[in-house]
Protein backbone atom coordinates (compact mmCIF):
# COMPACT_ATOMS: atom_id res chain seq x y z
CA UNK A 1 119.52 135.36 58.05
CA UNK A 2 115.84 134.67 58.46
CA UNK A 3 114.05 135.97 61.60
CA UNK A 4 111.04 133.78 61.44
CA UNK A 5 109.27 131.93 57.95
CA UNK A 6 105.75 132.65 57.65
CA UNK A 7 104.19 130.01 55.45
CA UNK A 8 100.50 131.94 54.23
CA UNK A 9 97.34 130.80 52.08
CA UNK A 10 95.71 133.70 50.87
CA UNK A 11 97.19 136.31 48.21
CA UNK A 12 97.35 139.92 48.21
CA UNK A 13 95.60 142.40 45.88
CA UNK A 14 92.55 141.22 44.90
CA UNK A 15 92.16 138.58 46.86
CA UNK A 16 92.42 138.59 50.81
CA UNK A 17 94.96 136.35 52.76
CA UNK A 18 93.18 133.15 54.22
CA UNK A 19 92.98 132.91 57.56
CA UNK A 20 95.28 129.35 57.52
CA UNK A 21 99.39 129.98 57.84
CA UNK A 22 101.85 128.67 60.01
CA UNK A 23 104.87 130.98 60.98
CA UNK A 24 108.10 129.03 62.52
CA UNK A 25 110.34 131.01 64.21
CA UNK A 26 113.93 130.16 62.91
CA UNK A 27 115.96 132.50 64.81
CA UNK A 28 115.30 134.90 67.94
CA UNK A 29 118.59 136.34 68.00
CA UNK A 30 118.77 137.83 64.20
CA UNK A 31 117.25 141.40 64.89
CA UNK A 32 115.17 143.11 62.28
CA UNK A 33 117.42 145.91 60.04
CA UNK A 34 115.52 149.39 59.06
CA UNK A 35 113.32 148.68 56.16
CA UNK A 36 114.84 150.59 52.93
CA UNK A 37 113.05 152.17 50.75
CA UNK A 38 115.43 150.87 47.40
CA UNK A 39 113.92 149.38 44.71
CA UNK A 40 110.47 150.05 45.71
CA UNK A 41 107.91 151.09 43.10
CA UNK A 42 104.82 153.08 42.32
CA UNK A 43 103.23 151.40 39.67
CA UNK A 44 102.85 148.38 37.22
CA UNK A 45 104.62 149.92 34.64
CA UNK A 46 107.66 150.39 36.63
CA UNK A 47 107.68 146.72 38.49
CA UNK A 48 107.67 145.55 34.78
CA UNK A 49 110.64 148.16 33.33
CA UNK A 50 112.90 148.10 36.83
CA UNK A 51 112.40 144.15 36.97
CA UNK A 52 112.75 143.37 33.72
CA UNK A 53 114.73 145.96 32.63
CA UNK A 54 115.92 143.92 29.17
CA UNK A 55 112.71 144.57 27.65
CA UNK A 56 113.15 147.88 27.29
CA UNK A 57 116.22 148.79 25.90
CA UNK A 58 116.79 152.42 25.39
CA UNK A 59 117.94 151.48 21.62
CA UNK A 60 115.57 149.77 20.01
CA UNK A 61 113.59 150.88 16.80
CA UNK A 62 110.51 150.09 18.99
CA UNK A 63 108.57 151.52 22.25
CA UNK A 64 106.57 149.05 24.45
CA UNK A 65 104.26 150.26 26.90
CA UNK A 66 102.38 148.23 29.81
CA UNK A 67 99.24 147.13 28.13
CA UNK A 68 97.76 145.06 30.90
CA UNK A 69 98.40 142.96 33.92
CA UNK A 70 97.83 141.47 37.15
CA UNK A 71 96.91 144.75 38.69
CA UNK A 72 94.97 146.69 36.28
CA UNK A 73 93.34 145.81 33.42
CA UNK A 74 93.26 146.88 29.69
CA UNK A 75 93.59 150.65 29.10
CA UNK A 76 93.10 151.28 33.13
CA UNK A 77 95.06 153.98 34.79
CA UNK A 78 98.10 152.07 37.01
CA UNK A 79 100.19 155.07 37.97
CA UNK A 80 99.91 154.56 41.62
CA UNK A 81 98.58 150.68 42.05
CA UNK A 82 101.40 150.61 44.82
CA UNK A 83 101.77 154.21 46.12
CA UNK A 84 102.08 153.09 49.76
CA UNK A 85 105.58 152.05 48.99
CA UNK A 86 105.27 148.45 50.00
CA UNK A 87 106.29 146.61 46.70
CA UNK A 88 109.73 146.44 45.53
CA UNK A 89 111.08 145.34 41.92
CA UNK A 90 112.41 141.91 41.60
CA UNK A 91 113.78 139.48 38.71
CA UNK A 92 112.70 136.86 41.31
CA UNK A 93 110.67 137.12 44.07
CA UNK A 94 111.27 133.36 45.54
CA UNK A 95 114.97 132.90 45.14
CA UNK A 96 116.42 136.46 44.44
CA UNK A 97 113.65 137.73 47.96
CA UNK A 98 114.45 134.69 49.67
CA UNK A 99 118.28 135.77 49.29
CA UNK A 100 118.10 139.22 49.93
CA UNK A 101 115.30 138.76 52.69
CA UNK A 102 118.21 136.51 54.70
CA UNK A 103 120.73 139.03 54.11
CA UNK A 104 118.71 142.02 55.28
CA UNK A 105 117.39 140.13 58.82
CA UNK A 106 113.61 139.90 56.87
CA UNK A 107 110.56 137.55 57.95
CA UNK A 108 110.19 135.58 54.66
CA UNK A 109 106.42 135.06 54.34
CA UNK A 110 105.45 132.20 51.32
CA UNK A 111 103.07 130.89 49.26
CA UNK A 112 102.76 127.85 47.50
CA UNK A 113 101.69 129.78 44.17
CA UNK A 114 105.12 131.37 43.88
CA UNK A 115 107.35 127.84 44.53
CA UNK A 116 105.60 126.37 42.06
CA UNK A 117 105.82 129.36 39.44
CA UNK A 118 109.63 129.30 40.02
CA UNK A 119 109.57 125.45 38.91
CA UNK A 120 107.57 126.57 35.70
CA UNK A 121 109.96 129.28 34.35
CA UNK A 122 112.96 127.04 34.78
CA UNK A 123 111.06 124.54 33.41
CA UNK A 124 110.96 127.38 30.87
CA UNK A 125 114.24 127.57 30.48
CA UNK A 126 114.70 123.66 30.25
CA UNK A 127 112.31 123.50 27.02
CA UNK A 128 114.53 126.55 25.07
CA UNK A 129 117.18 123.95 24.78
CA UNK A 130 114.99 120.34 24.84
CA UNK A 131 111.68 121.04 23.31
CA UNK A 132 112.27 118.77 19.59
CA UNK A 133 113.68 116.49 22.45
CA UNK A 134 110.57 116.32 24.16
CA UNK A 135 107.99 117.17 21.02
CA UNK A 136 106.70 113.35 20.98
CA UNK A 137 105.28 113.81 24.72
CA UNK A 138 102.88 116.61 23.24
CA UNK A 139 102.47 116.47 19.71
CA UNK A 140 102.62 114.63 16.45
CA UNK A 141 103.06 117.67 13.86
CA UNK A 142 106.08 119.15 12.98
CA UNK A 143 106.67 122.96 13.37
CA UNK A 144 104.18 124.88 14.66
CA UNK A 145 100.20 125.17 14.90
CA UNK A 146 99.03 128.72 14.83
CA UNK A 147 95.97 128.44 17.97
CA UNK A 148 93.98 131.55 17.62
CA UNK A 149 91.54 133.02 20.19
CA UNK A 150 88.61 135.40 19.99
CA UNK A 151 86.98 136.45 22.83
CA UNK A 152 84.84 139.58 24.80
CA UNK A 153 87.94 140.76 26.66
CA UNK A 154 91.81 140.87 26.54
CA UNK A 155 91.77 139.09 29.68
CA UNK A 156 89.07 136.56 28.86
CA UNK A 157 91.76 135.70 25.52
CA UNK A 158 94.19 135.11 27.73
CA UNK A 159 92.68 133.13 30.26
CA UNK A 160 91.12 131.27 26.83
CA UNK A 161 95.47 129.63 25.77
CA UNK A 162 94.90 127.46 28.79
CA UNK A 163 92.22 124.95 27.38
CA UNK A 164 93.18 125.71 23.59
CA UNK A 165 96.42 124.14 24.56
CA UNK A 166 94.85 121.26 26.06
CA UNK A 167 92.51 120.62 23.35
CA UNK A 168 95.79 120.27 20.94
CA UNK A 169 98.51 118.39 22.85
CA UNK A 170 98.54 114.81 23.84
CA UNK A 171 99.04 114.92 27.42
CA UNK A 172 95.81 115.09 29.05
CA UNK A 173 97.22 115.79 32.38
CA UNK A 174 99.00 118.99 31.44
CA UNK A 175 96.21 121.77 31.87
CA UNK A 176 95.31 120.73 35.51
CA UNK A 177 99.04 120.46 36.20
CA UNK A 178 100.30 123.52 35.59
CA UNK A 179 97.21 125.15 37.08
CA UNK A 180 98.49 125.92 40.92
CA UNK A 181 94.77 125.08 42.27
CA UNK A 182 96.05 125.93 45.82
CA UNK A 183 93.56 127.64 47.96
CA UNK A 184 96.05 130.54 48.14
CA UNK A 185 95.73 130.55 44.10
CA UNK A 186 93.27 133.61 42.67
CA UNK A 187 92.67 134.26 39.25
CA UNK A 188 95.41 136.09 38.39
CA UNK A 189 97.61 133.29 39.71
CA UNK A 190 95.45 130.79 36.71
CA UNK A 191 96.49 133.14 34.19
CA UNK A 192 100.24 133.67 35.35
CA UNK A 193 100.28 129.81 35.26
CA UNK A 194 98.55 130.27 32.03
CA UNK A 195 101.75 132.58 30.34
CA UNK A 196 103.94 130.18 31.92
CA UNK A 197 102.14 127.29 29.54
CA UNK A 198 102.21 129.45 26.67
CA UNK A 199 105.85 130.06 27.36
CA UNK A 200 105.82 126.13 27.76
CA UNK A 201 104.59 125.43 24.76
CA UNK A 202 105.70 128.35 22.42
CA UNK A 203 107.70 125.56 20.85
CA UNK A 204 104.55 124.05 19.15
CA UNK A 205 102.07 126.69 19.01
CA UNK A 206 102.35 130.46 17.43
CA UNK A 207 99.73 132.57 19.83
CA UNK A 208 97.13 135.15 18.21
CA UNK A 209 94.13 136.53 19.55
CA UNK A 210 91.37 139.31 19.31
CA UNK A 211 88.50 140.89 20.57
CA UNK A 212 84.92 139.70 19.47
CA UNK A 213 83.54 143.71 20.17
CA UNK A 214 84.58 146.40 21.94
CA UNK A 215 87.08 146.87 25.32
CA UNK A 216 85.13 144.15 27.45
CA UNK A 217 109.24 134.13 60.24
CA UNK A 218 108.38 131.94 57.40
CA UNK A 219 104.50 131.88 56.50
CA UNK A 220 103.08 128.57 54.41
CA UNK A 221 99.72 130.77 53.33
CA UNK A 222 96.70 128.53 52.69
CA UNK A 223 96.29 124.88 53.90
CA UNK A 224 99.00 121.67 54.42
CA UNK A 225 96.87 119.80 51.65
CA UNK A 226 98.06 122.99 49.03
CA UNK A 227 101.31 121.96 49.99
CA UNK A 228 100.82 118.03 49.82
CA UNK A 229 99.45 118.93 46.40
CA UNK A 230 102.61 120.98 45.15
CA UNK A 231 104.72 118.26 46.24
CA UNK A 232 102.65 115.77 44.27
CA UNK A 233 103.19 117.91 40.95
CA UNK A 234 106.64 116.72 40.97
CA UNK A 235 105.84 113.45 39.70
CA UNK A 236 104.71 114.81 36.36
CA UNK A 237 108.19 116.27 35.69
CA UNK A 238 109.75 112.75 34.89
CA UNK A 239 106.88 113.04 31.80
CA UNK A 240 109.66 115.74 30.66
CA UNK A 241 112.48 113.98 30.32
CA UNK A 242 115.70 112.87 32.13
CA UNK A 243 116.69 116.42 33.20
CA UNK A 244 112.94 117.45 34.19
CA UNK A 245 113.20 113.93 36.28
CA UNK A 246 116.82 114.84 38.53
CA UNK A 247 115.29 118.29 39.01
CA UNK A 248 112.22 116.73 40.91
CA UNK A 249 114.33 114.83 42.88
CA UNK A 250 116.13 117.67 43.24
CA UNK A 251 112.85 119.39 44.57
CA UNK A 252 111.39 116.53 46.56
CA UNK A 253 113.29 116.81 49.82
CA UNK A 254 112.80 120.54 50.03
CA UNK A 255 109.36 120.37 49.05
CA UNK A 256 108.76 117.09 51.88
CA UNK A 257 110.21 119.84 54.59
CA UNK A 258 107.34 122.56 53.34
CA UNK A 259 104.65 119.85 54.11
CA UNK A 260 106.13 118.21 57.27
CA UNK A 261 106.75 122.59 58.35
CA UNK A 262 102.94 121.83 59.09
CA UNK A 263 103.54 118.70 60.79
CA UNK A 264 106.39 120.05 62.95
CA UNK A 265 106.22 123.84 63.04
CA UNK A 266 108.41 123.91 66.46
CA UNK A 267 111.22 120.74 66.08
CA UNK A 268 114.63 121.56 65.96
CA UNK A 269 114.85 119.56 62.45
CA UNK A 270 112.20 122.29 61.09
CA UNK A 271 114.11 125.05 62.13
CA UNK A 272 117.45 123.84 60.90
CA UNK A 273 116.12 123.72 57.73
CA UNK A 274 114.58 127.04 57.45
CA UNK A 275 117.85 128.08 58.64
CA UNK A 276 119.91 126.48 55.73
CA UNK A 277 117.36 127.94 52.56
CA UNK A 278 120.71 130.60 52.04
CA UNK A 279 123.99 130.27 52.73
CA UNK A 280 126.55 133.26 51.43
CA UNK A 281 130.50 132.66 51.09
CA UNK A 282 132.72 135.93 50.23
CA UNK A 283 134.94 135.07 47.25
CA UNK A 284 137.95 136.66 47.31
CA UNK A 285 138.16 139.11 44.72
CA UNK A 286 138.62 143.09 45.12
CA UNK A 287 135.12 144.80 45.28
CA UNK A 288 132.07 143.97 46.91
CA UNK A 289 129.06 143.60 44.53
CA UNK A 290 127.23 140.73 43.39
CA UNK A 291 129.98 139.09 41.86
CA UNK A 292 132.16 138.68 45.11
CA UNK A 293 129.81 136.09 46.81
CA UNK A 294 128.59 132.66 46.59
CA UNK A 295 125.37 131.55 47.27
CA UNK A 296 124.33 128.12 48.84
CA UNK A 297 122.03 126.46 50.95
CA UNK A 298 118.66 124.40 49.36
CA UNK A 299 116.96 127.77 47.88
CA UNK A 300 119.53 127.10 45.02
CA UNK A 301 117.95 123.46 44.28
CA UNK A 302 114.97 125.59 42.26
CA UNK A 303 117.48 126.73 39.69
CA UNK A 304 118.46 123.76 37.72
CA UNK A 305 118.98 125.18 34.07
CA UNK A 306 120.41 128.41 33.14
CA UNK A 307 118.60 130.50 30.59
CA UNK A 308 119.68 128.86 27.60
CA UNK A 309 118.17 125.34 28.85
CA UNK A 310 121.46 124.00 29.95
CA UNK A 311 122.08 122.03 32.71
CA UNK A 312 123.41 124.61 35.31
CA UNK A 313 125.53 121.76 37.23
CA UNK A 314 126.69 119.02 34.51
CA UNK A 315 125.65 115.48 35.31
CA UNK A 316 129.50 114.49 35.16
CA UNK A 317 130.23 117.31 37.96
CA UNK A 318 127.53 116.10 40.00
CA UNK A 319 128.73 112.18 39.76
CA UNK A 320 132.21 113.53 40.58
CA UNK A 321 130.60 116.15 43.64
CA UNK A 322 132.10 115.14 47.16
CA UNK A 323 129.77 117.41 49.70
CA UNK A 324 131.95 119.04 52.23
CA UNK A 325 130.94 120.39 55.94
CA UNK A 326 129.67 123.55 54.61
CA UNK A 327 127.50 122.28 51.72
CA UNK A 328 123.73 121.55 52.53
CA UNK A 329 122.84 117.96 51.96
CA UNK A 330 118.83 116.66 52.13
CA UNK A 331 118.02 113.34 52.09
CA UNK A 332 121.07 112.52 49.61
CA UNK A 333 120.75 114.90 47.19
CA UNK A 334 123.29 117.76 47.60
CA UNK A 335 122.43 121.59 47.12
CA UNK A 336 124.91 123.17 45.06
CA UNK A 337 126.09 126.98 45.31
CA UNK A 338 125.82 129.83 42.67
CA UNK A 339 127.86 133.18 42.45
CA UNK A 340 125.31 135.99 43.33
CA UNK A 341 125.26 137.32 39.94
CA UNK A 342 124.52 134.50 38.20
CA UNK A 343 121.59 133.64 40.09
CA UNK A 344 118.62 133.77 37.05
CA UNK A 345 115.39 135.54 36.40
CA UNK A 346 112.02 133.29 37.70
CA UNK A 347 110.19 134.56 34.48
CA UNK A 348 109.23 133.33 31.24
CA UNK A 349 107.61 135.07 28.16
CA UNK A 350 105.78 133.96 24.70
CA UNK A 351 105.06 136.22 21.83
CA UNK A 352 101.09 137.53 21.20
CA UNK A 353 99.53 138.46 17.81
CA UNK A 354 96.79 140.87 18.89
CA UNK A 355 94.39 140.38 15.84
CA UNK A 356 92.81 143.57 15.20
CA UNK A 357 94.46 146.03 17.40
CA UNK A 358 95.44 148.66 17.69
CA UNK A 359 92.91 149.40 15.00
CA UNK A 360 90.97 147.32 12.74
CA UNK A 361 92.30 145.11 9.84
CA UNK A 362 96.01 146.15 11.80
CA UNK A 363 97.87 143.81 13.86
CA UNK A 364 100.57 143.69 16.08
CA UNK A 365 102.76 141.65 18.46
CA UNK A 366 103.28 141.91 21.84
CA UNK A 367 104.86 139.50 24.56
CA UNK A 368 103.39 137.92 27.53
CA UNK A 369 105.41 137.78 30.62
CA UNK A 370 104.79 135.48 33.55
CA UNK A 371 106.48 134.60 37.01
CA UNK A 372 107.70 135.90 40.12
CA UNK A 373 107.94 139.27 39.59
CA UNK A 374 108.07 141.64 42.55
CA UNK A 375 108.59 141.04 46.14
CA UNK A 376 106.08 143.07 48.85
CA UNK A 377 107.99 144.58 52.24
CA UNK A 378 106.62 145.42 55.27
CA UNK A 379 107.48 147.16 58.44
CA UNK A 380 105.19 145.68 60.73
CA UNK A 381 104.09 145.53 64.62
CA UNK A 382 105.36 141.91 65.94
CA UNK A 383 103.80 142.30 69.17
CA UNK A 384 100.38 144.57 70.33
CA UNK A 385 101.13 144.42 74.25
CA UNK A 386 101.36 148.16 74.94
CA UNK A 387 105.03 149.56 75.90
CA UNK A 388 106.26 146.30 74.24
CA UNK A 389 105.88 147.03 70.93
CA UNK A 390 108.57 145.14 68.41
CA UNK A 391 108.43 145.45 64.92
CA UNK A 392 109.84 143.22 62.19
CA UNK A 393 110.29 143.37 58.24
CA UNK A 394 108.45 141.07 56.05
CA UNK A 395 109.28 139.47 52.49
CA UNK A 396 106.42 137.94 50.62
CA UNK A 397 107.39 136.85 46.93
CA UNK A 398 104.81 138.04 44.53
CA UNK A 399 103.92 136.56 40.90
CA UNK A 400 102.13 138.55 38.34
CA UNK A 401 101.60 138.28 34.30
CA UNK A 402 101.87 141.06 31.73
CA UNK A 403 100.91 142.03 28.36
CA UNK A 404 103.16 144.65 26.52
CA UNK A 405 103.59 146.21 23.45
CA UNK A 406 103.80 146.53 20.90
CA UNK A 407 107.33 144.85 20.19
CA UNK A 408 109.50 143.11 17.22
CA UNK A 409 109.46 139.41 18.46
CA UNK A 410 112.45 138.57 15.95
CA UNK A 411 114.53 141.14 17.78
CA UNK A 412 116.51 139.07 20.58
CA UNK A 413 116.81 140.42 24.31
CA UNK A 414 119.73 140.22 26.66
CA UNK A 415 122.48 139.75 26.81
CA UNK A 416 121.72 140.17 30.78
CA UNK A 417 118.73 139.27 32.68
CA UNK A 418 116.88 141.06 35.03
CA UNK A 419 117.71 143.77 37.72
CA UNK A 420 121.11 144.41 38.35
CA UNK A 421 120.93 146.71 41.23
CA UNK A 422 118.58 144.13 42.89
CA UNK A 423 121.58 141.92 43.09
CA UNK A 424 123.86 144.96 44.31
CA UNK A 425 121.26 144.78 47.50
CA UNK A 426 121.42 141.38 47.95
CA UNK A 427 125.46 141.79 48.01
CA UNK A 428 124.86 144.54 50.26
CA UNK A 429 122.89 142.86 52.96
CA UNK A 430 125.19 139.63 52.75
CA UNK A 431 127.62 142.12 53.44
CA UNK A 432 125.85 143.72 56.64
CA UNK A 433 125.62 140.11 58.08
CA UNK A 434 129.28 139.50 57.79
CA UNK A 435 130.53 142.66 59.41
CA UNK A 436 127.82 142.00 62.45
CA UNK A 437 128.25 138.47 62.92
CA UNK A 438 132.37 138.36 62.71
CA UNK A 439 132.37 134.86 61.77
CA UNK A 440 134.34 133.40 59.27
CA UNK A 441 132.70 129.69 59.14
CA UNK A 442 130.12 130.57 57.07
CA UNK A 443 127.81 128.26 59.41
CA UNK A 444 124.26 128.18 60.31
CA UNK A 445 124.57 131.77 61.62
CA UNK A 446 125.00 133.00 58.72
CA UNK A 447 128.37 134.01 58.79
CA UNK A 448 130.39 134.90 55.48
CA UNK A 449 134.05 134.08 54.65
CA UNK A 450 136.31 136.85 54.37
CA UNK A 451 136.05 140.36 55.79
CA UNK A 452 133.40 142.92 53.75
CA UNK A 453 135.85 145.56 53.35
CA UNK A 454 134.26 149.26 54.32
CA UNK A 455 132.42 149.01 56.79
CA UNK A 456 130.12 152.28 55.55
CA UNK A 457 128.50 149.39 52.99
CA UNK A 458 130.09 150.95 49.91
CA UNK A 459 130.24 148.34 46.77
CA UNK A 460 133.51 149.85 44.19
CA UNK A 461 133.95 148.18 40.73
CA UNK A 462 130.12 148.33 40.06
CA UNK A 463 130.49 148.60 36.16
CA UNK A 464 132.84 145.56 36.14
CA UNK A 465 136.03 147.77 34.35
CA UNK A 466 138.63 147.14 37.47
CA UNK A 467 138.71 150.65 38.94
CA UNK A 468 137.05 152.05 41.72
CA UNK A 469 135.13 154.88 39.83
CA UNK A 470 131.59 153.82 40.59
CA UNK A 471 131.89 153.76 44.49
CA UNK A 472 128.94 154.18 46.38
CA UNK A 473 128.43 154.69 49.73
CA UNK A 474 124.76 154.66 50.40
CA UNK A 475 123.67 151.09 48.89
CA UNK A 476 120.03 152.72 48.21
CA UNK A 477 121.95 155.10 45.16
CA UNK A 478 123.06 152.05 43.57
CA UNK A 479 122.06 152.41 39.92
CA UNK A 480 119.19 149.42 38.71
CA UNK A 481 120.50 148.30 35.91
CA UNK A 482 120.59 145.06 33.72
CA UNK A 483 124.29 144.10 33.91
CA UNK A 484 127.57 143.86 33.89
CA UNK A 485 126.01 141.64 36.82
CA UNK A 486 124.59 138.94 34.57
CA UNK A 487 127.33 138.13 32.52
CA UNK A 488 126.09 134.53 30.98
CA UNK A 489 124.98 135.47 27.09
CA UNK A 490 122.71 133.39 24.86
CA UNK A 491 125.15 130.49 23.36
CA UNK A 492 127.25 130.47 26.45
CA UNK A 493 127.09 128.01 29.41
């Protein structure tokens, strides 16, 4: 459950918020829960490793380290970037935050940026199955083109993949489309977009690159025309294919709502549909982790392809889909639900030659990783009136980019994605709603089928093996791990 959506246009770090948002509040009566301090982290390093815990496997012949990223650049000291414990790993900031942020009573503040990053990495995900499929679109050679980049800073290469791309494909239009250009968007937002086109395009291109000389409530955040501009991006998707096509229909009601938020901050019709981004249904299965729910409501329309590119709802299914009173409909198009733990990653990474480094006349590889990584929580002051003082949490989805290594490209991650005990949270909080609001409609209160079991929010059968030793009591000891909760492996649907 959602206290209030705060829609912003501004971005943290670098960059101060804009003074244009709109907040809506959704629903009075969900009180704020105690902000927990789980998951949070201290550093870059660790909102890489405890988000993306799959790239650094504890038995591997090789040793990446954090090279650069959003928050600090080459070489620079990022032990305590986010020492005031505000920033908390994520494998997704937009869907995973949005689904935990409902569960735990959260404002969910957004901005356009990190919507239209999650439509990038599953667009991500679309190409690892359909990019021969789609080669014709961008380019007449076969294989790929090695595009190589020198330039006066690891940064400045980076930024450089952008317009080297453009330069080689077909599609003029590409560049300036995957660009957010929002007035929320910063810098770091044009090169996160930028590892999202190299992850894009990965299919066509092999990336190297060098120095030239030395170590150079819901909130909208920024303006309705950002958000009348996202909205218009859908209409390159068709340029993708068939499946790229459904999935911006898919997105086009939801999207439609962010914009007419603006129009209509305070209608019921607003509201409602704030209300509906997450709906949870307990399966009924012994346990209570991420496995034992279901997730619906429109949130789920940004995941259309699992991580191997497939369709994650067959065409035939759909055509044979008959929505019932608890599924969330939009203009036609039906929303359709997820277990917990199947719920993907919103990143995407391409491989790096780093000409030159870490010595002269030596390469080596390293991968960069774009997307919506990280979600920031705050405990904050609702109201300044003295002696009336109310505080609420709130959830704002972050996206960042990173550069580590170095790393054995041919050596194949997974089998699970992302963080594990993330999930375990999420379960947790869904959980918490369904003992407090003893409902078993699973409505637009939020209400959960089935009973949650112990009430003192322990979650048994957490390594998947049928028997109860891994109870926990206090959700914040729950081990962050990559699986058992992500149990779909490359080759399987």
């Amino acid at each position: 459950m959602l206290l209030e959506i705060l829609l912003l246009f501004g971005h943290y770090g670098r960059v101060p918020f804009a003074a244009a948002s709109i907040t809506v509040p959704v629903d009075p009566d969900v009180d704020p829960l105690p902000l927990s301090i789980a998951g949070t982290v201290t550093s870059a390093s660790e909102l890489l490793r405890q988000s993306c815990p799959e790239e650094f496997p504890p038995h591997t012949p090789y040793s990446p380290e954090l090279l650069m990223s959003s928050f600090a650049d080459f070489g620079a000291d990022n032990q305590d970037a986010f020492a005031n414990g505000t920033i908390y790993e994520s494998s997704d900031s937009l869907v995973r935050g949005a689904i935990e942020a409902w569960g735990q009573h959260q404002s969910l503040i957004l901005r356009p940026d990190e919507v239209w990053f999650e439509i990038l990495a599953q667009l991500n995900f679309y190409m690892t199955a359909h990019a021969e499929d789609v080669r014709h679109l961008f380019v007449d050679h076969e294989g790929k083109e090695e595009i190589q980049v020198w330039r006066l800073s690891w940064r400045d290469v980076i930024a450089a993949f952008g317009g080297e791309i453009q330069k080689r494909v077909k599609t003029e239009w590409l560049l300036d489309w995957i660009m957010p250009g929002f007035t929320t968007s910063s810098d770091n937002d044009g090169l996160t977009a930028t590892v999202l086109m190299m992850g894009l395009m990965q299919h066509y291109f092999e990336f190297s690159g060098g120095i030239i000389c030395g170590l150079p409530e819901v909130t909208l955040l920024g303006e309705r025309d950002d958000w009348v501009k996202l909205l218009e991006k859908l209409d390159r998707l068709k340029e993708w294919g068939e499946e790229p096509a459904d999935y911006a229909e898919r997105l086009r009601p939801i999207l439609t709502r962010f914009v007419g938020t603006w129009d209509a901050p305070d209608s019921d019709e607003t509201k409602d549909f704030w209300k509906n981004i997450v709906r949870s249904q307990r399966l009924v299965s012994c346990g209570a982790g991420p496995a034992d729910y279901s997730i619906s409501g429109w949130i789920t329309g940004f995941l259309h392809w699992t991580v191997e590119g497939n369709l994650r709802i067959s065409r035939e299914a759909e055509e044979e889909f008959v929505p019932s009173d608890g599924d969330v409909v939009l203009d036609g198009v039906p929303y359709f639900s997820t277990p917990l733990d199947d719920v993907p990653v919103g990143y995407a990474k391409a491989p790096l030659k780093m000409l030159d480094y870490p010595r002269q006349g030596g390469d080596s590889m390293a991968y960069l990783l774009a997307g919506n990584v990280g979600v920031r929580r705050l405990a904050v002051a609702s109201s300044d009136t003295p002696g009336l003082e109310q505080w609420k949490v709130t959830a704002q989805p972050m996206s960042a980019w990173f550069l580590f290594g170095p790393v054995n490209a041919s050596v194949e991650t997974g089998p699970w994605y992302g963080n594990g005990g993330e999930l375990a949270r999420a379960a947790a909080g869904l959980g918490m709603c369904e003992t407090s609001t003893g409902t078993g409609t699973g409505g637009d209160d939020g209400g959960l089928i089935g009973d949650v079991g112990d009430v003192d929010g322990s979650l048994p059968v957490l390594d998947g093996d049928g028997d109860d030793d891994d109870d926990f009591d206090d959700v914040d000891l729950i081990p962050y791990w990559g699986g058992p909760w992500k149990k779909t492996k490359k080759g399987e649907a």
